[in-house]
C-alpha atoms as a PDB file:
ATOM      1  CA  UNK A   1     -54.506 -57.345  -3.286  1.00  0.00           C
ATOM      2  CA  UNK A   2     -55.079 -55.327  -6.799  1.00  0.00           C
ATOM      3  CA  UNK A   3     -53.491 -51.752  -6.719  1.00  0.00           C
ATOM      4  CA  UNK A   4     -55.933 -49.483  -8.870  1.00  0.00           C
ATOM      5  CA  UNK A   5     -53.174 -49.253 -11.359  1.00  0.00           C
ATOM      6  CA  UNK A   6     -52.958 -53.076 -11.703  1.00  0.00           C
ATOM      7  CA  UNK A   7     -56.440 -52.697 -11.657  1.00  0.00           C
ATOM      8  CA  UNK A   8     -56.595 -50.274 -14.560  1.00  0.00           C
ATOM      9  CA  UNK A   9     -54.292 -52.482 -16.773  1.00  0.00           C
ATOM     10  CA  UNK A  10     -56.273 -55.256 -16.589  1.00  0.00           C
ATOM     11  CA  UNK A  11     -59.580 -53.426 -17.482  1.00  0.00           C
ATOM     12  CA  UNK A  12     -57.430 -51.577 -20.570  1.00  0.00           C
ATOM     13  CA  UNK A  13     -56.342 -54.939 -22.119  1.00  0.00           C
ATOM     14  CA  UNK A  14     -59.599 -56.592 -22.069  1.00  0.00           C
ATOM     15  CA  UNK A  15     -60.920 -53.821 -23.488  1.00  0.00           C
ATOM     16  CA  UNK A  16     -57.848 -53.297 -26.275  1.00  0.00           C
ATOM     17  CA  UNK A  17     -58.465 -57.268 -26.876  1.00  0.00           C
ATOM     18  CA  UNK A  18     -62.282 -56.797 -27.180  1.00  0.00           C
ATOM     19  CA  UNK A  19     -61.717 -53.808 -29.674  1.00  0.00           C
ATOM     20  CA  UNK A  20     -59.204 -56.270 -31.430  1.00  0.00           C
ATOM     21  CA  UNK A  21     -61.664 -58.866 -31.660  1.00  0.00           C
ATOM     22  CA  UNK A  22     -65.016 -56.538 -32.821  1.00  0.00           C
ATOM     23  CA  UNK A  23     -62.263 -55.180 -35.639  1.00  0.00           C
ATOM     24  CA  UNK A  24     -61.455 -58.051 -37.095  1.00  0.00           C
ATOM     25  CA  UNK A  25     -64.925 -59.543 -37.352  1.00  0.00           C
ATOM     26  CA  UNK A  26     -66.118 -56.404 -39.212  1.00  0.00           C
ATOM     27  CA  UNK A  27     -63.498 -56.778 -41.608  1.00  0.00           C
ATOM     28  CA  UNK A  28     -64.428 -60.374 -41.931  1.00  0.00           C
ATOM     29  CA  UNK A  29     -67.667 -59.242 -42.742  1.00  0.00           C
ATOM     30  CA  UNK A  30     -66.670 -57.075 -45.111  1.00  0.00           C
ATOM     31  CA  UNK A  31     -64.093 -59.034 -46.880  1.00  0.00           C
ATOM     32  CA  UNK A  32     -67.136 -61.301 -47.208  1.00  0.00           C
ATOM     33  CA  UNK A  33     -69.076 -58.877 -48.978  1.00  0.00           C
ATOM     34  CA  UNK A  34     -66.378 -57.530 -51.008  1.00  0.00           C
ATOM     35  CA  UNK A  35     -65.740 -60.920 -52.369  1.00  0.00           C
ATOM     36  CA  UNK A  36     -69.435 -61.374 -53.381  1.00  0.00           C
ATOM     37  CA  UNK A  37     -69.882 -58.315 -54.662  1.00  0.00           C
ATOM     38  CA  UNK A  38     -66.762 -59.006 -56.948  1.00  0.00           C
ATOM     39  CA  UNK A  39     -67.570 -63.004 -57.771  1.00  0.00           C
ATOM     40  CA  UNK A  40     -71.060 -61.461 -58.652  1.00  0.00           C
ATOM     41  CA  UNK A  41     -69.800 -59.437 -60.839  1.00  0.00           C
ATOM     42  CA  UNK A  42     -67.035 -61.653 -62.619  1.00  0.00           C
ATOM     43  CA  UNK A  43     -69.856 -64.474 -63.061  1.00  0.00           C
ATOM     44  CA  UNK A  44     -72.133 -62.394 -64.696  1.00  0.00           C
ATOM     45  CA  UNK A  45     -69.903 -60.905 -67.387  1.00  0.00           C
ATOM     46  CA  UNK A  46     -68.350 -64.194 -67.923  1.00  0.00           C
ATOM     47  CA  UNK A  47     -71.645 -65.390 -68.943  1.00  0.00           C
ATOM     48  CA  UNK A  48     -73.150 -62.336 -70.840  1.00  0.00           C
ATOM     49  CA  UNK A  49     -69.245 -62.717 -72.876  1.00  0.00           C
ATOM     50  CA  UNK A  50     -70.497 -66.579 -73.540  1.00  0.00           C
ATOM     51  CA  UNK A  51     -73.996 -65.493 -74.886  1.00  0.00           C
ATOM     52  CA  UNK A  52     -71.856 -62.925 -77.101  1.00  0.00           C
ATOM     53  CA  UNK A  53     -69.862 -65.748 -78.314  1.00  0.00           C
ATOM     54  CA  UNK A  54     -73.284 -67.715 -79.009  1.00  0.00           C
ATOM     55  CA  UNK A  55     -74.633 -65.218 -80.832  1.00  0.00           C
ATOM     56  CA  UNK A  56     -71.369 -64.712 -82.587  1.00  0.00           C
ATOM     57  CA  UNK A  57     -71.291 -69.180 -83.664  1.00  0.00           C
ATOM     58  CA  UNK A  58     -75.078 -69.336 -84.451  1.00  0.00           C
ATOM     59  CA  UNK A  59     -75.612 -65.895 -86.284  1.00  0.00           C
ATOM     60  CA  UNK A  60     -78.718 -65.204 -84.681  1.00  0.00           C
ATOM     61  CA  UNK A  61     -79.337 -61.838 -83.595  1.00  0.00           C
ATOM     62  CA  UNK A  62     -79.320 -60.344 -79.898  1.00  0.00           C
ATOM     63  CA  UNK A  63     -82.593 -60.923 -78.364  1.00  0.00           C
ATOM     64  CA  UNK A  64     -84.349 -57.456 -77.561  1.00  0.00           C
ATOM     65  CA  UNK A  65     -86.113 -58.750 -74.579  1.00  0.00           C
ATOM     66  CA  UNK A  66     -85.516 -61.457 -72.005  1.00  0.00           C
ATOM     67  CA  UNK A  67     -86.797 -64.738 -71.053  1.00  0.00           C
ATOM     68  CA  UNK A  68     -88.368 -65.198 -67.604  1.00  0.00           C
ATOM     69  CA  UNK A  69     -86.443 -66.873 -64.553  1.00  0.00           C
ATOM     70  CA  UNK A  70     -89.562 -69.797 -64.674  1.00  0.00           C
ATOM     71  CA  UNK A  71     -88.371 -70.166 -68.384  1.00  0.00           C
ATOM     72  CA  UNK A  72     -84.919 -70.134 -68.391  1.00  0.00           C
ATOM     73  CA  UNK A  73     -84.147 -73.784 -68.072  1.00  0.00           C
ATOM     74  CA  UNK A  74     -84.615 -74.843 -71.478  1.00  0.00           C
ATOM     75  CA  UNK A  75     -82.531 -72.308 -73.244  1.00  0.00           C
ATOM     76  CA  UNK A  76     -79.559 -72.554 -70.902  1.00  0.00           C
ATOM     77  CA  UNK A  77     -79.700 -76.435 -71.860  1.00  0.00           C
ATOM     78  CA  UNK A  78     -79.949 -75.871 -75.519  1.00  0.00           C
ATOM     79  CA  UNK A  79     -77.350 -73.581 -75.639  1.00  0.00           C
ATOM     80  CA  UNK A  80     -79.599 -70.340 -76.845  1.00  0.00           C
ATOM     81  CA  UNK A  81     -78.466 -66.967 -76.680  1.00  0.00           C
ATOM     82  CA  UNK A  82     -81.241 -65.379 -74.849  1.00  0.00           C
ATOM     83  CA  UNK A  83     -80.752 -67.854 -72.094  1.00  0.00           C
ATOM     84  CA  UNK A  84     -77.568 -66.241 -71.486  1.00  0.00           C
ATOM     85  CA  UNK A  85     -78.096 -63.119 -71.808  1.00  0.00           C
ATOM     86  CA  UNK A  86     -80.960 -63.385 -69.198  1.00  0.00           C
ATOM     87  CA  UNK A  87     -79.179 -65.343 -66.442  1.00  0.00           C
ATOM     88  CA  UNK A  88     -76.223 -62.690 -67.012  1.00  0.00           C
ATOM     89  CA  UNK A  89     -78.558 -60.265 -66.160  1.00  0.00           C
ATOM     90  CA  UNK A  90     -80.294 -61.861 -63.446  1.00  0.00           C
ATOM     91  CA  UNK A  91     -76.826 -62.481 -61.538  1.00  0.00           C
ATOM     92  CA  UNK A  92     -75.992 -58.910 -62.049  1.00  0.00           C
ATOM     93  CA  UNK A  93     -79.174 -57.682 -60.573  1.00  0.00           C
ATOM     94  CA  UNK A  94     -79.058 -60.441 -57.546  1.00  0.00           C
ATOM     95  CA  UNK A  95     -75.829 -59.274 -56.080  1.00  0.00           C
ATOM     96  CA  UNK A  96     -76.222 -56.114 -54.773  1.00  0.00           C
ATOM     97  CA  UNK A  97     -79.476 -57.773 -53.250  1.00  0.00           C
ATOM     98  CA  UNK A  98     -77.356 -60.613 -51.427  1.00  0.00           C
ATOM     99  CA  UNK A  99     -75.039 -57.822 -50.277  1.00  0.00           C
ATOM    100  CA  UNK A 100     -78.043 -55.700 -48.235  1.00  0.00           C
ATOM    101  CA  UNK A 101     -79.180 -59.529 -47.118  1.00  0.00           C
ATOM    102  CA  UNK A 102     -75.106 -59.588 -45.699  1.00  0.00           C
ATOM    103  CA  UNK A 103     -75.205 -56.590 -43.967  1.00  0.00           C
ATOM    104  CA  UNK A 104     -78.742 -57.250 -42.382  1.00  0.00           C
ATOM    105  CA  UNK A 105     -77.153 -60.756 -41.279  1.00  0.00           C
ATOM    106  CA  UNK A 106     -73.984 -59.015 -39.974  1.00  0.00           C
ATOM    107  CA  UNK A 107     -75.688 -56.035 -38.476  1.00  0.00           C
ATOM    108  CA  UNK A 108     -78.371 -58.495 -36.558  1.00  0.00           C
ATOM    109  CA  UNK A 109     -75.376 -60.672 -35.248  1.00  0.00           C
ATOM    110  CA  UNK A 110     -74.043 -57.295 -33.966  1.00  0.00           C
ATOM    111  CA  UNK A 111     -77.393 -56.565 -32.108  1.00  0.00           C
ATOM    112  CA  UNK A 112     -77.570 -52.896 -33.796  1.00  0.00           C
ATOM    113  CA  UNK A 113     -81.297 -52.494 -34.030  1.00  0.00           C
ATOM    114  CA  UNK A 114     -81.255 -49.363 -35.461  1.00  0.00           C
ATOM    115  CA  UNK A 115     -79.328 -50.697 -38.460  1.00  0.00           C
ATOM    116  CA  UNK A 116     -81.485 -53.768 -38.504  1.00  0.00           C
ATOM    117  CA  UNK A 117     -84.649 -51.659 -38.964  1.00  0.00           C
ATOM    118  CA  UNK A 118     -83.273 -49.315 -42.029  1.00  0.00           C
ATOM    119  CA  UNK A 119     -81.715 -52.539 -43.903  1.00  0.00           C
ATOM    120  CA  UNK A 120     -84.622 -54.941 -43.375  1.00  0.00           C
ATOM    121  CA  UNK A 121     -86.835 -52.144 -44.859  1.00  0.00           C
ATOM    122  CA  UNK A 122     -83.960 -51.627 -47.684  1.00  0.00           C
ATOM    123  CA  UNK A 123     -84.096 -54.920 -48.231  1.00  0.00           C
ATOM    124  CA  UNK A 124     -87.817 -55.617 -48.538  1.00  0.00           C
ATOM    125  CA  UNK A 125     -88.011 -52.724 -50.892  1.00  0.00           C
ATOM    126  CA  UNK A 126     -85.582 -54.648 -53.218  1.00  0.00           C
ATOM    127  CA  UNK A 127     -87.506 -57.740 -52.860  1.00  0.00           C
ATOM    128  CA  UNK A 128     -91.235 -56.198 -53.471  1.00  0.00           C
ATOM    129  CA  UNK A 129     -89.327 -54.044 -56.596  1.00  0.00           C
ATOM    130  CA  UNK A 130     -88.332 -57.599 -57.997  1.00  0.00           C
ATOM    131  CA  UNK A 131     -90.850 -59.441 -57.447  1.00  0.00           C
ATOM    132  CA  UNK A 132     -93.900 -57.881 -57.303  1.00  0.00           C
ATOM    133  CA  UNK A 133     -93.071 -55.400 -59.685  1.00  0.00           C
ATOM    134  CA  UNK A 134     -90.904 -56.698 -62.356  1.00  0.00           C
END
């Protein structure tokens, strides 16, 4: 037979490993969006430095307006500036974006509805802003 205090124990150390366990995937989570955030980051200024260094070998100018995602093939192939500059720029605006898609993947996997609902709308606003409105 369980005493209440045996009782007790048992219910505090599933409860202590179930707190352990709900801890560490958060972090996980947000280790995982830390490092995006961060690669995101490193990528795109490594390759806005390589359209610098372009610009610096071919002696064109710097391109005052950017190319379109449809239209960026070519240029990255041919090694043009303005391909650079726009892909740099398009990484750059993309993470943040992938970071609310994260945290609407991790906070669905958590069931929080309530977070679901304010993210998915955060999230759609990012999309409709670049997409439809760009």
């Amino acid at each position: 037979m369980i005493t209440a205090r045996a009782g007790l124990r048992i219910v505090q150390q599933r409860a202590s490993n179930l707190r352990r366990a709900v801890v560490a995937e958060v972090e996980d989570m947000n280790r995982l969006i830390y490092h995006v955030l961060r690669a995101g980051v490193v990528v795109s200024v490594a390759i806005l430095l390589f359209g610098f260094v372009l610009v610096a070998f071919t002696g064109r100018p710097i391109p005052e307006q950017s190319i379109s995602p449809r239209a960026l093939g070519r240029p990255l192939f041919t090694f043009t500036p303005e391909g650079y500059f726009s892909l740099g720029v398009l990484i750059l605006i993309f993470t943040p974006v992938v970071r609310v898609f994260l945290s609407l993947v991790s906070f669905v996997r958590e069931r929080d509805r309530q977070y679901v609902l304010m993210t998915a709308i955060v999230f759609a606003n990012l999309l409709v802003s670049l997409f439809l409105l760009a």
